[in-house]
C-alpha atoms as a PDB file:
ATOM      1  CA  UNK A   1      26.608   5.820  -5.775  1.00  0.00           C
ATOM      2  CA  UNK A   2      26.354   5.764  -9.566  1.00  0.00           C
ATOM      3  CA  UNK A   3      22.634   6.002 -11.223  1.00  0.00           C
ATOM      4  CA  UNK A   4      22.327   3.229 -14.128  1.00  0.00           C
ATOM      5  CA  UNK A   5      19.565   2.747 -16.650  1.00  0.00           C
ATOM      6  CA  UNK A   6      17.691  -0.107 -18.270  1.00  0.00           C
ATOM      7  CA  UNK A   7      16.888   1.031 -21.894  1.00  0.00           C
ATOM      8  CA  UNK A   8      14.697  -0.353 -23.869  1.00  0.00           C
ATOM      9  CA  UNK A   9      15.352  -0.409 -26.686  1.00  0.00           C
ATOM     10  CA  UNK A  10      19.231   0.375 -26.613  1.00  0.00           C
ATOM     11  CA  UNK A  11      18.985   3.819 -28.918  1.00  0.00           C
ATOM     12  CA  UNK A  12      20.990   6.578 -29.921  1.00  0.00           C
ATOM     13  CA  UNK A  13      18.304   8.982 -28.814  1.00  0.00           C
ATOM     14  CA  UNK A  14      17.732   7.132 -24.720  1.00  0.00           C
ATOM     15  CA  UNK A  15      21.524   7.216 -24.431  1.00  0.00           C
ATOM     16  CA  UNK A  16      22.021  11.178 -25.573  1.00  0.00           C
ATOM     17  CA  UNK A  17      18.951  11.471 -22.923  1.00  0.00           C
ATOM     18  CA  UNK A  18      20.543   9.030 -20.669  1.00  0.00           C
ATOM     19  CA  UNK A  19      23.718  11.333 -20.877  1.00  0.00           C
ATOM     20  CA  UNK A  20      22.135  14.557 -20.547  1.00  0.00           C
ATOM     21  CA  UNK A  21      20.313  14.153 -17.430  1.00  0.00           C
ATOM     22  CA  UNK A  22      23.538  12.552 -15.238  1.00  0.00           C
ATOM     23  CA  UNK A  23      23.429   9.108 -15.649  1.00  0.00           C
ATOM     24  CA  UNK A  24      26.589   7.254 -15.559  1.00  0.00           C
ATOM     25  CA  UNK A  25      26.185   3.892 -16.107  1.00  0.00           C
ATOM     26  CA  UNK A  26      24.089   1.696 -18.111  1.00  0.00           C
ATOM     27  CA  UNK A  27      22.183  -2.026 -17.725  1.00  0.00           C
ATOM     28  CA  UNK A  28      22.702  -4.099 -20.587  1.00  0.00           C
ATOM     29  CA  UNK A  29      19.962  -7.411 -21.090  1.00  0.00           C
ATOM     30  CA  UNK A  30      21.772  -9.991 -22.174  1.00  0.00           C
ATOM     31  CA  UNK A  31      23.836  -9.768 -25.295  1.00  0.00           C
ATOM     32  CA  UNK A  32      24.677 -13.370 -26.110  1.00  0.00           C
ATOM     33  CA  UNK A  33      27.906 -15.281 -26.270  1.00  0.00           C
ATOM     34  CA  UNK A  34      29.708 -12.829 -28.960  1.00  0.00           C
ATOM     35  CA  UNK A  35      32.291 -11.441 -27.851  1.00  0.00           C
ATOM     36  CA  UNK A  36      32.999  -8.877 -30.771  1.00  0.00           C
ATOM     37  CA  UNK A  37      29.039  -8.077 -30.428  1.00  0.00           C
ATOM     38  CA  UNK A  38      29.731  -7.210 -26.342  1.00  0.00           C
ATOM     39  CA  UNK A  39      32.531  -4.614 -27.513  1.00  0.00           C
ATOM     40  CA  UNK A  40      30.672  -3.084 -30.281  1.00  0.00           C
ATOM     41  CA  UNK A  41      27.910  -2.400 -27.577  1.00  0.00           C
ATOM     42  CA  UNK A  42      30.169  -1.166 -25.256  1.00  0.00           C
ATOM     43  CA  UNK A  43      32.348   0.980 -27.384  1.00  0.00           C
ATOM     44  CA  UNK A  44      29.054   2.724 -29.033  1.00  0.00           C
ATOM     45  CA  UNK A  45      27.728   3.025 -25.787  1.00  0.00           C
ATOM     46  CA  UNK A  46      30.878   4.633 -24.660  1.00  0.00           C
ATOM     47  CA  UNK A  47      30.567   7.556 -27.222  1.00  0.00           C
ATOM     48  CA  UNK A  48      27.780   8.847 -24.912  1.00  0.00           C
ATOM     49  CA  UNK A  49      30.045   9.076 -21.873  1.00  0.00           C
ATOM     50  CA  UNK A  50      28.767   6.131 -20.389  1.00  0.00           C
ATOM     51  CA  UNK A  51      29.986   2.867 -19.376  1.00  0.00           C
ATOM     52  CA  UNK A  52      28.449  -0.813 -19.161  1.00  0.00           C
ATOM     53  CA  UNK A  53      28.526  -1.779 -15.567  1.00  0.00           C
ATOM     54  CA  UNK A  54      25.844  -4.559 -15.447  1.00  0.00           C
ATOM     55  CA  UNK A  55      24.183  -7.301 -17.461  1.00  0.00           C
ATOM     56  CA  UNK A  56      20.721  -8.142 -16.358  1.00  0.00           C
ATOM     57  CA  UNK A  57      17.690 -10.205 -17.557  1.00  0.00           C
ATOM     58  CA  UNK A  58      16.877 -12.378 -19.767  1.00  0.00           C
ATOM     59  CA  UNK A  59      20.379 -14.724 -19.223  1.00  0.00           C
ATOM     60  CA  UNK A  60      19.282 -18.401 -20.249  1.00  0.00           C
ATOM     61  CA  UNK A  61      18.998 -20.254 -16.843  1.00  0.00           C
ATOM     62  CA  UNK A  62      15.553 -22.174 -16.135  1.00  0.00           C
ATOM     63  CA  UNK A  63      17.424 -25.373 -17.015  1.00  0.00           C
ATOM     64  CA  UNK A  64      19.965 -24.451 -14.579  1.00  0.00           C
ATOM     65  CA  UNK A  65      17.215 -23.532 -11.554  1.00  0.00           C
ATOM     66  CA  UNK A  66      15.299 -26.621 -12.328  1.00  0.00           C
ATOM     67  CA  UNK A  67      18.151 -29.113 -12.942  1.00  0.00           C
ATOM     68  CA  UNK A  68      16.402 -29.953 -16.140  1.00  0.00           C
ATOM     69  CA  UNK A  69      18.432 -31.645 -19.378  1.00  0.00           C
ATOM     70  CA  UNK A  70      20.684 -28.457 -20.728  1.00  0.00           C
ATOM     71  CA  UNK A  71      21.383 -27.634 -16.895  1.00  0.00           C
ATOM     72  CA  UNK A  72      25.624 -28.525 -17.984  1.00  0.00           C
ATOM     73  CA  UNK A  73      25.382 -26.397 -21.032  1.00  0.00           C
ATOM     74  CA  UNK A  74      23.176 -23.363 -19.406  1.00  0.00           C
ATOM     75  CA  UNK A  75      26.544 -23.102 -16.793  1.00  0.00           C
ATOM     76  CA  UNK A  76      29.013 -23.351 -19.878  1.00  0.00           C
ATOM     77  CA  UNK A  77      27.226 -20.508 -21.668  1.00  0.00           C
ATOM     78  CA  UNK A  78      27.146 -18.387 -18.286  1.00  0.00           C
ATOM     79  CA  UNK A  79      30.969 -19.108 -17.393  1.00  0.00           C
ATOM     80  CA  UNK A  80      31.452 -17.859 -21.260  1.00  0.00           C
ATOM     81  CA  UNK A  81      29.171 -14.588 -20.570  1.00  0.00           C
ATOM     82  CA  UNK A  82      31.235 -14.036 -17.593  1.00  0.00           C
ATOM     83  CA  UNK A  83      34.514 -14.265 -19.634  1.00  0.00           C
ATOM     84  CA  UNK A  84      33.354 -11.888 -22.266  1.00  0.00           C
ATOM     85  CA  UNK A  85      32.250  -9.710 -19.408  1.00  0.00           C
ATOM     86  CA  UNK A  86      35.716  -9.442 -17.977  1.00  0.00           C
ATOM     87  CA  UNK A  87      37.544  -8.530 -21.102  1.00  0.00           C
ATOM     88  CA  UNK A  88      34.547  -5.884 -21.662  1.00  0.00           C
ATOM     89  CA  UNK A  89      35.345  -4.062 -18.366  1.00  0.00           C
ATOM     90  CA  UNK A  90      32.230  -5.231 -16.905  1.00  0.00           C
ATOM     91  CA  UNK A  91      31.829  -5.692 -13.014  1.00  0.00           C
ATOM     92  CA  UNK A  92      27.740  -7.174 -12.069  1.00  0.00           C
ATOM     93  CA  UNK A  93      25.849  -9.683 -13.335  1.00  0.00           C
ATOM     94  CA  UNK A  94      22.442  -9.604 -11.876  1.00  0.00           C
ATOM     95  CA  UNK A  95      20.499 -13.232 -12.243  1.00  0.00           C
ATOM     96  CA  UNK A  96      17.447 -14.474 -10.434  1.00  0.00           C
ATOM     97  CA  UNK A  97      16.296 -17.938  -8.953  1.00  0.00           C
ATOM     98  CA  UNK A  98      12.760 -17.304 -10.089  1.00  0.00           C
ATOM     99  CA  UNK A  99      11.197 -20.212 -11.321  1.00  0.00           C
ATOM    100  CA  UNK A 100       9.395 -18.376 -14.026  1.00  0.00           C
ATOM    101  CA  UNK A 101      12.063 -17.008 -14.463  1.00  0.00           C
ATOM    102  CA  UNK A 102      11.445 -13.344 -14.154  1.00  0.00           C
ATOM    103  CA  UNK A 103       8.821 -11.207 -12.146  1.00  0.00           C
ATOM    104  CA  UNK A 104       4.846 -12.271 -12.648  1.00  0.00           C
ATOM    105  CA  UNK A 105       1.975  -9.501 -12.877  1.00  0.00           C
ATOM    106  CA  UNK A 106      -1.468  -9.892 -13.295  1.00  0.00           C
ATOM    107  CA  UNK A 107      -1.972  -6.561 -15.143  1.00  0.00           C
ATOM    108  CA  UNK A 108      -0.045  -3.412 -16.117  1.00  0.00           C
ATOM    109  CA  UNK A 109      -2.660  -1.397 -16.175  1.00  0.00           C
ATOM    110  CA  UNK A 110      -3.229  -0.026 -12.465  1.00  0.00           C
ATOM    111  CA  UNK A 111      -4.265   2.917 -12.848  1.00  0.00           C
ATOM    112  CA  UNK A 112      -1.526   5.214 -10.078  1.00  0.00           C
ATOM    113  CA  UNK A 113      -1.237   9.413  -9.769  1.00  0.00           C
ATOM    114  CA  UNK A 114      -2.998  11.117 -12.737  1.00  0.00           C
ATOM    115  CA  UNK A 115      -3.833   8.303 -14.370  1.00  0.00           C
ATOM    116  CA  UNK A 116      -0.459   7.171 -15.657  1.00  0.00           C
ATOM    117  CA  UNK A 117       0.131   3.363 -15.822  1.00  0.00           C
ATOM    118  CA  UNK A 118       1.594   0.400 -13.968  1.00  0.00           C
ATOM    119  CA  UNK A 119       1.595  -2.871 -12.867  1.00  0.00           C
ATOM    120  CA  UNK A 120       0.446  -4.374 -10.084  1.00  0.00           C
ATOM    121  CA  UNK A 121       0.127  -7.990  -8.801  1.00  0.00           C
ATOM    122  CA  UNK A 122      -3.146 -10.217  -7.232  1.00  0.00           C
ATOM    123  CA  UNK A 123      -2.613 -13.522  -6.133  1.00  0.00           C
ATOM    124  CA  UNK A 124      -6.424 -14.452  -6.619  1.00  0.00           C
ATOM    125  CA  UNK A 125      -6.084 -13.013 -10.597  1.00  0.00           C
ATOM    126  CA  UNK A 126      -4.166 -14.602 -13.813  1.00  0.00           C
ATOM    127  CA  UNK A 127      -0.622 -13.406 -14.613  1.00  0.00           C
ATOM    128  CA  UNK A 128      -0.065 -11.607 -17.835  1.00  0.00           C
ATOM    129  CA  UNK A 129       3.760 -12.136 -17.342  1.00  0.00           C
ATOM    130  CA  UNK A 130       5.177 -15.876 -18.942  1.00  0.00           C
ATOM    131  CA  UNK A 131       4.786 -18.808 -16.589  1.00  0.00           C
ATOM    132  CA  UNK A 132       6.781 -22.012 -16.404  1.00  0.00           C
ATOM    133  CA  UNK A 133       4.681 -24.683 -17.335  1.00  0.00           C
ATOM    134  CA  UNK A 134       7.329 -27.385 -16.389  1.00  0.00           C
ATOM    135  CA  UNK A 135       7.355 -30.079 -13.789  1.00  0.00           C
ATOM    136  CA  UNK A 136       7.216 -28.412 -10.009  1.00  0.00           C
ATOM    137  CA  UNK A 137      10.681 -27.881  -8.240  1.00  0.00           C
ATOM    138  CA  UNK A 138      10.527 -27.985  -4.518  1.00  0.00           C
ATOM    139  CA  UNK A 139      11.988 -25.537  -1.748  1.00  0.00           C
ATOM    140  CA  UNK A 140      14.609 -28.226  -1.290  1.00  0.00           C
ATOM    141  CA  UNK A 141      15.788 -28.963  -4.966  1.00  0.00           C
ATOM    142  CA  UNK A 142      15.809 -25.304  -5.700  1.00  0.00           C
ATOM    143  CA  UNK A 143      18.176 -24.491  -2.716  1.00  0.00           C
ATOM    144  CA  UNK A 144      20.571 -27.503  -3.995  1.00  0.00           C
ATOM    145  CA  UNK A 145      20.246 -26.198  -7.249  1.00  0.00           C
ATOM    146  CA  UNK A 146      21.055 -22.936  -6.515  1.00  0.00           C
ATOM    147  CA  UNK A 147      24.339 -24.414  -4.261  1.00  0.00           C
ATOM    148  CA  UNK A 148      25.061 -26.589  -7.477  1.00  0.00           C
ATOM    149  CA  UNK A 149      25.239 -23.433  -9.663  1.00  0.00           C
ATOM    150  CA  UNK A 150      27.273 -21.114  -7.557  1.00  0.00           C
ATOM    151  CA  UNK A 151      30.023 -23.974  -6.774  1.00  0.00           C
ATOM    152  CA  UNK A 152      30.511 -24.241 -10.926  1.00  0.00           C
ATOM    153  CA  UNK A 153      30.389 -20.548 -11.854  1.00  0.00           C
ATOM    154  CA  UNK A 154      31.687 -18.577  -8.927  1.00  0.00           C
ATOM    155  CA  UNK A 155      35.479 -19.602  -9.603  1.00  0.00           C
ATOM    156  CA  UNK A 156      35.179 -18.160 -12.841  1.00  0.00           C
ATOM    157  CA  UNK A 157      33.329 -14.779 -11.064  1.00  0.00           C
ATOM    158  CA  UNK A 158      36.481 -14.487  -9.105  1.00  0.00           C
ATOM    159  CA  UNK A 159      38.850 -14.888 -11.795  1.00  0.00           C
ATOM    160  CA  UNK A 160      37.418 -12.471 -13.995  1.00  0.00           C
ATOM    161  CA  UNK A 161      36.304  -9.348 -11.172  1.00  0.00           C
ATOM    162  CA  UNK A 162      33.053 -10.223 -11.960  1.00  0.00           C
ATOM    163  CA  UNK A 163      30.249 -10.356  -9.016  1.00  0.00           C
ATOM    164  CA  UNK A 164      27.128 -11.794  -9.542  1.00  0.00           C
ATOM    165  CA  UNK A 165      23.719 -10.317  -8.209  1.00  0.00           C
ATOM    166  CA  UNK A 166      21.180 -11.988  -7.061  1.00  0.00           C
ATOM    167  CA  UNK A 167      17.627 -10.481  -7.511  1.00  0.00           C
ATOM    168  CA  UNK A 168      15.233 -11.772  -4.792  1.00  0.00           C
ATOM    169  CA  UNK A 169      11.729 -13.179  -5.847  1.00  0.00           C
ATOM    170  CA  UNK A 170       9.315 -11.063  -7.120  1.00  0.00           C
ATOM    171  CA  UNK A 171       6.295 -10.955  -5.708  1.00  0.00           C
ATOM    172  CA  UNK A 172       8.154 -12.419  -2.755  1.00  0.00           C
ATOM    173  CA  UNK A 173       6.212 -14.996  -1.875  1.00  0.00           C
ATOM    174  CA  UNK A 174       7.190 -18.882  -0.879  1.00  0.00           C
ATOM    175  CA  UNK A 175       4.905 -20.550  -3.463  1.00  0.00           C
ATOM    176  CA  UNK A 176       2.929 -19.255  -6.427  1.00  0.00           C
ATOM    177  CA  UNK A 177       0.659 -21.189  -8.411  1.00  0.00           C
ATOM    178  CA  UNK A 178       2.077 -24.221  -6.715  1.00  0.00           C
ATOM    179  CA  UNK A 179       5.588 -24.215  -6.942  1.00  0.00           C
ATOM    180  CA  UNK A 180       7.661 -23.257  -4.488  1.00  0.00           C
ATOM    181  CA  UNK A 181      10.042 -20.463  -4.713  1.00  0.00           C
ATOM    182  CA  UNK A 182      12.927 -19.614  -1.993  1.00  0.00           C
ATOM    183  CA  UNK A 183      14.205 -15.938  -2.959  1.00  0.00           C
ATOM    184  CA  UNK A 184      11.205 -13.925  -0.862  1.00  0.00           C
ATOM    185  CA  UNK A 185      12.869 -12.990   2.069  1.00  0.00           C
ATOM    186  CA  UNK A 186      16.151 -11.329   3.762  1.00  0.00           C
ATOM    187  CA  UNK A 187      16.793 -14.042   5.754  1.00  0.00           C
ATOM    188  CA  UNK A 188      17.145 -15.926   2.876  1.00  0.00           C
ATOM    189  CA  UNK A 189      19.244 -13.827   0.506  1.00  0.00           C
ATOM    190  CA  UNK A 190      21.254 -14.307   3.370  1.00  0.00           C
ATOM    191  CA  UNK A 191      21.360 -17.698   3.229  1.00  0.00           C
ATOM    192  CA  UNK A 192      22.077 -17.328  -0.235  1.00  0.00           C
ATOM    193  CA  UNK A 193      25.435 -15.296  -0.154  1.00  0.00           C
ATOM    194  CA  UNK A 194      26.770 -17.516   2.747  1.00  0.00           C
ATOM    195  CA  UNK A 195      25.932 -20.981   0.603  1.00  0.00           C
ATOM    196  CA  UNK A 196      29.208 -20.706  -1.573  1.00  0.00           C
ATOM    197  CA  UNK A 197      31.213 -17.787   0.340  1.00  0.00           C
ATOM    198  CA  UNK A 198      32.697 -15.872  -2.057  1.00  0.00           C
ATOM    199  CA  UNK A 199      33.728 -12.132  -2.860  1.00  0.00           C
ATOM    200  CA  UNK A 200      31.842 -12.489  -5.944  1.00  0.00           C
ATOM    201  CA  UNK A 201      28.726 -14.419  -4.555  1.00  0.00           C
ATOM    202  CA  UNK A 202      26.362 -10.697  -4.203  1.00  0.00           C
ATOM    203  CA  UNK A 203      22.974  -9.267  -4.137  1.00  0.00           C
ATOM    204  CA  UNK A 204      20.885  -6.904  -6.399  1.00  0.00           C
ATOM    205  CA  UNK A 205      18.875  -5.351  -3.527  1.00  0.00           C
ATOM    206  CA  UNK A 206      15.781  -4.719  -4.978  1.00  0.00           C
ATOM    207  CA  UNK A 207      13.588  -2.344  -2.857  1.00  0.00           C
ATOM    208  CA  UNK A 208      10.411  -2.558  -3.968  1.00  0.00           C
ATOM    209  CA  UNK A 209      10.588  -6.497  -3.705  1.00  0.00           C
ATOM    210  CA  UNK A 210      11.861  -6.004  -0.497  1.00  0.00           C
ATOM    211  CA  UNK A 211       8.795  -3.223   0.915  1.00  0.00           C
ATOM    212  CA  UNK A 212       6.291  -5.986  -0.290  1.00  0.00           C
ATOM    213  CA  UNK A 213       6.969  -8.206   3.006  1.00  0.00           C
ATOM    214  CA  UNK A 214       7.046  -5.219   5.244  1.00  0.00           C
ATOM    215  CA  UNK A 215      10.750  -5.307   6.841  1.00  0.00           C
ATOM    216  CA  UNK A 216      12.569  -2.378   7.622  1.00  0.00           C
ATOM    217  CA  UNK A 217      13.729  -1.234   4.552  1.00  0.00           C
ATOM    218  CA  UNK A 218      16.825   0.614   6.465  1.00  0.00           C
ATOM    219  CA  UNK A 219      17.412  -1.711   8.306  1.00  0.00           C
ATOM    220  CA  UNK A 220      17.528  -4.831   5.193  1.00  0.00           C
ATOM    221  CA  UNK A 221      19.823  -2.658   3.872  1.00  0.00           C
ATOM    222  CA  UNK A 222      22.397  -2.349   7.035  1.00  0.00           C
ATOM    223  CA  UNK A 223      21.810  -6.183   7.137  1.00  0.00           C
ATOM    224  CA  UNK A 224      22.817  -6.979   3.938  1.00  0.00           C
ATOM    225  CA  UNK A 225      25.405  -4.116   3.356  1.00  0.00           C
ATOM    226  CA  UNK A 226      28.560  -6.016   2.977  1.00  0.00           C
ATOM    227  CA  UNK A 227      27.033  -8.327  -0.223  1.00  0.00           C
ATOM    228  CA  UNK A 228      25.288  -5.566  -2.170  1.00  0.00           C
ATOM    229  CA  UNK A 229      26.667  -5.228  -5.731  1.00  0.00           C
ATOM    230  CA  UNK A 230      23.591  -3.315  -7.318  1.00  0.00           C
ATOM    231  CA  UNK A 231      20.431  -1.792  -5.998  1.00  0.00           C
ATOM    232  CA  UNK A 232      17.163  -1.089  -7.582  1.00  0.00           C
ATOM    233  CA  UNK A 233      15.718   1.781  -5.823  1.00  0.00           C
ATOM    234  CA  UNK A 234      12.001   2.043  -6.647  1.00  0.00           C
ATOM    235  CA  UNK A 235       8.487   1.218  -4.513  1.00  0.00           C
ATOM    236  CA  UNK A 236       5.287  -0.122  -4.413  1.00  0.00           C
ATOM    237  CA  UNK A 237       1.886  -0.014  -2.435  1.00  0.00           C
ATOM    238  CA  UNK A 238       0.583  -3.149  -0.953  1.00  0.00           C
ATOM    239  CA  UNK A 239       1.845  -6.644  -0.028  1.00  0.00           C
ATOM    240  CA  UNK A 240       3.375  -9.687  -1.381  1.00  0.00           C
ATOM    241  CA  UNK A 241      -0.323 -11.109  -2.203  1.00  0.00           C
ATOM    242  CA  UNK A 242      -1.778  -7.708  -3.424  1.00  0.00           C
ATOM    243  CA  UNK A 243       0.180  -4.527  -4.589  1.00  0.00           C
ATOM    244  CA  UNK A 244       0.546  -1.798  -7.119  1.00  0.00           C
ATOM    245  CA  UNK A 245       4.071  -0.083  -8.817  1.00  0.00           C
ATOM    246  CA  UNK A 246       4.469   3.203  -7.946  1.00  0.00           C
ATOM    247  CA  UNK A 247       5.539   6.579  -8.922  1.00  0.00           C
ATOM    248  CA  UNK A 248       9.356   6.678  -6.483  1.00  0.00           C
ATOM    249  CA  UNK A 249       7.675   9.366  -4.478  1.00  0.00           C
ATOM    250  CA  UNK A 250       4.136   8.179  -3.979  1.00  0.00           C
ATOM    251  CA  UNK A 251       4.674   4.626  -2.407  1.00  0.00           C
ATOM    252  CA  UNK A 252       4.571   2.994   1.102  1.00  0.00           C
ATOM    253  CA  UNK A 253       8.572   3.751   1.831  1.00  0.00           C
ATOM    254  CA  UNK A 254      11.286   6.348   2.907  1.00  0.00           C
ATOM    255  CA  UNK A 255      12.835   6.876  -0.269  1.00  0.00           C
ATOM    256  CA  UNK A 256      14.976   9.616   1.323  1.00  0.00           C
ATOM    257  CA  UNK A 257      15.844   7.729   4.123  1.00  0.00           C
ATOM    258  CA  UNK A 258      16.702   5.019   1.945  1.00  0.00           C
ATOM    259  CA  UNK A 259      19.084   6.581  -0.301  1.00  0.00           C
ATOM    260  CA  UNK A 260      20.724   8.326   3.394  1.00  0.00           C
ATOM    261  CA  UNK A 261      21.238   4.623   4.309  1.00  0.00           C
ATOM    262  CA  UNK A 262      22.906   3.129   1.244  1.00  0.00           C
ATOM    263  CA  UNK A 263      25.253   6.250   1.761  1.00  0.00           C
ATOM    264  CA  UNK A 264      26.001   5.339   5.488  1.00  0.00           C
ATOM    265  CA  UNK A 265      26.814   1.521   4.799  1.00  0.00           C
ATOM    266  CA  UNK A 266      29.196   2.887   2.129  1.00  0.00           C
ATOM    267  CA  UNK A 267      27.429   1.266  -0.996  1.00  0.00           C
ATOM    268  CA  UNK A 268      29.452   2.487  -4.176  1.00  0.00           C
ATOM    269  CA  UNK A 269      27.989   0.725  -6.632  1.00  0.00           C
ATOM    270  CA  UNK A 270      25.338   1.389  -9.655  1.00  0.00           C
ATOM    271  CA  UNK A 271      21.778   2.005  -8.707  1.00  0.00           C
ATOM    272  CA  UNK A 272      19.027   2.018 -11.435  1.00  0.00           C
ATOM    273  CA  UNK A 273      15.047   3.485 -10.876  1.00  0.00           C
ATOM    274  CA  UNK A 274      13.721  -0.367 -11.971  1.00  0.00           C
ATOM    275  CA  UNK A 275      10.344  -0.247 -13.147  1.00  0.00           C
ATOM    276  CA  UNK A 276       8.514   3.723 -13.244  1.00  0.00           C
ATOM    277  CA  UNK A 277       5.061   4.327 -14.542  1.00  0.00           C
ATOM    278  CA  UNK A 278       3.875   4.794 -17.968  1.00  0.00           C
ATOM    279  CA  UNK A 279       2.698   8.230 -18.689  1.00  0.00           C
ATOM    280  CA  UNK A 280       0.680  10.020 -20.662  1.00  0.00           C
ATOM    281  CA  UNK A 281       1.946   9.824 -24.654  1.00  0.00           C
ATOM    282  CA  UNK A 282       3.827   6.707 -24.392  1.00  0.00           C
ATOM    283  CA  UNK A 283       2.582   3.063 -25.772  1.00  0.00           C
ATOM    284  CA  UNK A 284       3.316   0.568 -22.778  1.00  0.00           C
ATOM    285  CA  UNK A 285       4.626  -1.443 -25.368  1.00  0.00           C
ATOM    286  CA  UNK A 286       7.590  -1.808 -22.414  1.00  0.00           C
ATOM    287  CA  UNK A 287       5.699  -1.672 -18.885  1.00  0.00           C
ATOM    288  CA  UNK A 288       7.561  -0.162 -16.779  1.00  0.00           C
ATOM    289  CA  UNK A 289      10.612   0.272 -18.773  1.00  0.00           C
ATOM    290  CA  UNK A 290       9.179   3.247 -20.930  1.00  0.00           C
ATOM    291  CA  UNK A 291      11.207   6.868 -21.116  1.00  0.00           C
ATOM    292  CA  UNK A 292       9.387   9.888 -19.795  1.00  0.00           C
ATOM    293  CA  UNK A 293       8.794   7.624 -16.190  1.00  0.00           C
ATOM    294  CA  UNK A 294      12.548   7.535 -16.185  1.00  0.00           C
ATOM    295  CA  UNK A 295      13.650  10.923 -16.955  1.00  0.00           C
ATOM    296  CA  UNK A 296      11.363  11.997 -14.007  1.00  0.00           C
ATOM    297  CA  UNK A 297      12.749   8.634 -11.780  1.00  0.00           C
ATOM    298  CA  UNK A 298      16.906  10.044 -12.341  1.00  0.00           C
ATOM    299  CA  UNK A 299      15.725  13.843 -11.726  1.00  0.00           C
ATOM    300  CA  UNK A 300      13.893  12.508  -7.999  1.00  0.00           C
ATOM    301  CA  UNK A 301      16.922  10.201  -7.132  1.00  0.00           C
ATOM    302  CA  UNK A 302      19.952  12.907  -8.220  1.00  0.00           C
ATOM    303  CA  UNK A 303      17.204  15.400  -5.951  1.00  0.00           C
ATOM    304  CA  UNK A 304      17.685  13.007  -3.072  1.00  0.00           C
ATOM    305  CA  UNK A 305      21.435  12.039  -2.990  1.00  0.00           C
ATOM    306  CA  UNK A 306      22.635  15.862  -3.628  1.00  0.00           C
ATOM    307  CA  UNK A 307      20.303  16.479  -0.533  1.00  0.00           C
ATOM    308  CA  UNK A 308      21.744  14.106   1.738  1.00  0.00           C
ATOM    309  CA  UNK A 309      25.336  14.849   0.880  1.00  0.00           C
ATOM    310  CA  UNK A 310      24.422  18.299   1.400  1.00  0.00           C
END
């Protein structure tokens, strides 16, 4: 298991840290369509001893998951990405069928241990995270959609070594403000990988979207074992309808038996602390992506996986 970061922003000074506590690999958001730009990125990012091994968020694709005008030209652009990713030595993409296209919060300012910051979700409350104010997609369309999408770009996957990782629904919930949404469950992220079967056609296991609708997070992970490409290993307090981000050792799961069980199913691949709690100093100018939450995240997880290899 390799630990990975998201950093934002992309600096000199996170990757020396990123470096200096053990991290191997790093999570780039998308970089666009420029080839040269990728290898720039890569090669400085290389100079700190670590490699690219996944490109996550923010990839163009609500025409694509709503089959709106632009759908042909979203899947053009991704095919490209993919391309670029090959000849940049990159191995994951991580994408989401959210129809808002990312995760939705209705504050990040929960208040967790000693007062540092996070988000946290209520269904009855407004979401401070973008919304998609575009015509409703059903359950239906969205599954075709998604079927659609993986027929055009998987080829390509294959071709280039390049899995793609899907990133269940987060909150996980079937509808939110009254469109549906299909991602919220294991049963279908299994669904999901067996549409199109392909090598390439993966999951980003994302735990705390997974402890929201109370399964067995061990056994999830047994489950869906064979198809996991990329894990983010963090947790939350609460449910689906009403939660709270927490601090990795202060939530409502294992994290210890957890990490034993990605090590007994053989996953490999790069595993990144996802979203950690603001803490005292830092702006929240980036909730949940902000340093200090991190550093402590990496030391907790490298604490864990010596201890079970022990």
């Amino acid at each position: 298991m390799k630990i990975a970061l998201f950093l934002t922003p992309l600096s000199d000074h996170f990757l020396k840290l990123a470096s200096q506590i053990g991290v191997t690999d790093i999570v780039m958001p998308y970089p666009g369509l420029d080839l040269d730009t990728l290898l720039d990125q890569c090669q400085r990012i290389s100079a700190f001893d670590l490699k690219v091994s996944v490109i996550e968020r923010h990839v163009p694709h609500d025409k694509i998951v709503h089959a709106r005008p632009g759908r042909e030209e979203q899947i053009e652009d991704i095919k490209t990405l993919i391309q670029n990713m090959e000849k940049a030595g990159i191995e994951t993409l991580c994408y989401n069928w959210m129809p808002d296209e990312d995760w939705m919060r209705t504050s990040f300012e929960a208040k967790e241990r000693g007062g540092a910051l996070v988000s946290s979700f209520d269904i009855e409350k407004q979401p401070v995270t973008p919304v998609d104010q575009g015509e409703m997609t059903s359950a239906d369309e969205l599954w075709e959609n998604l079927e659609y999408f993986l027929k055009a770009v998987l080829p390509i996957a294959e071709k280039a070594g390049v899995n793609l990782a899907l990133h269940p629904d987060d909150p996980p919930l079937s509808a939110l403000r009254g469109q549906d949404r299909i991602i919220h469950s294991i049963e279908a992220l299994e669904r999901a990988v067996t549409l199109v079967p392909s090598p390439a056609n993966g999951i980003c296991f994302c735990q705390g979207t997974m402890a929201m609708t109370d399964i067995d997070i061990n056994e999830g992970i047994r489950r869906l074992a064979p198809y996991i490409k990329f894990v983010h290993f963090r947790d939350i307090r609460g449910t689906a309808e009403h939660f709270q981000e927490t601090f990795h050792d202060n939530g409502k799961t294992n994290m210890v038996s957890a990490m034993r069980t990605y090590l007994q199913t053989g996953f490999s691949g790069p595993m990144r602390p996802d979203h950690v709690p603001t803490l005292d100093g830092e702006t929240n100018e980036n909730p949940g992506y902000e340093m200090q939450g991190r550093l402590y995240a990496v030391g907790y997880m490298k604490g864990i996986m010596q201890a079970i290899k022990a």
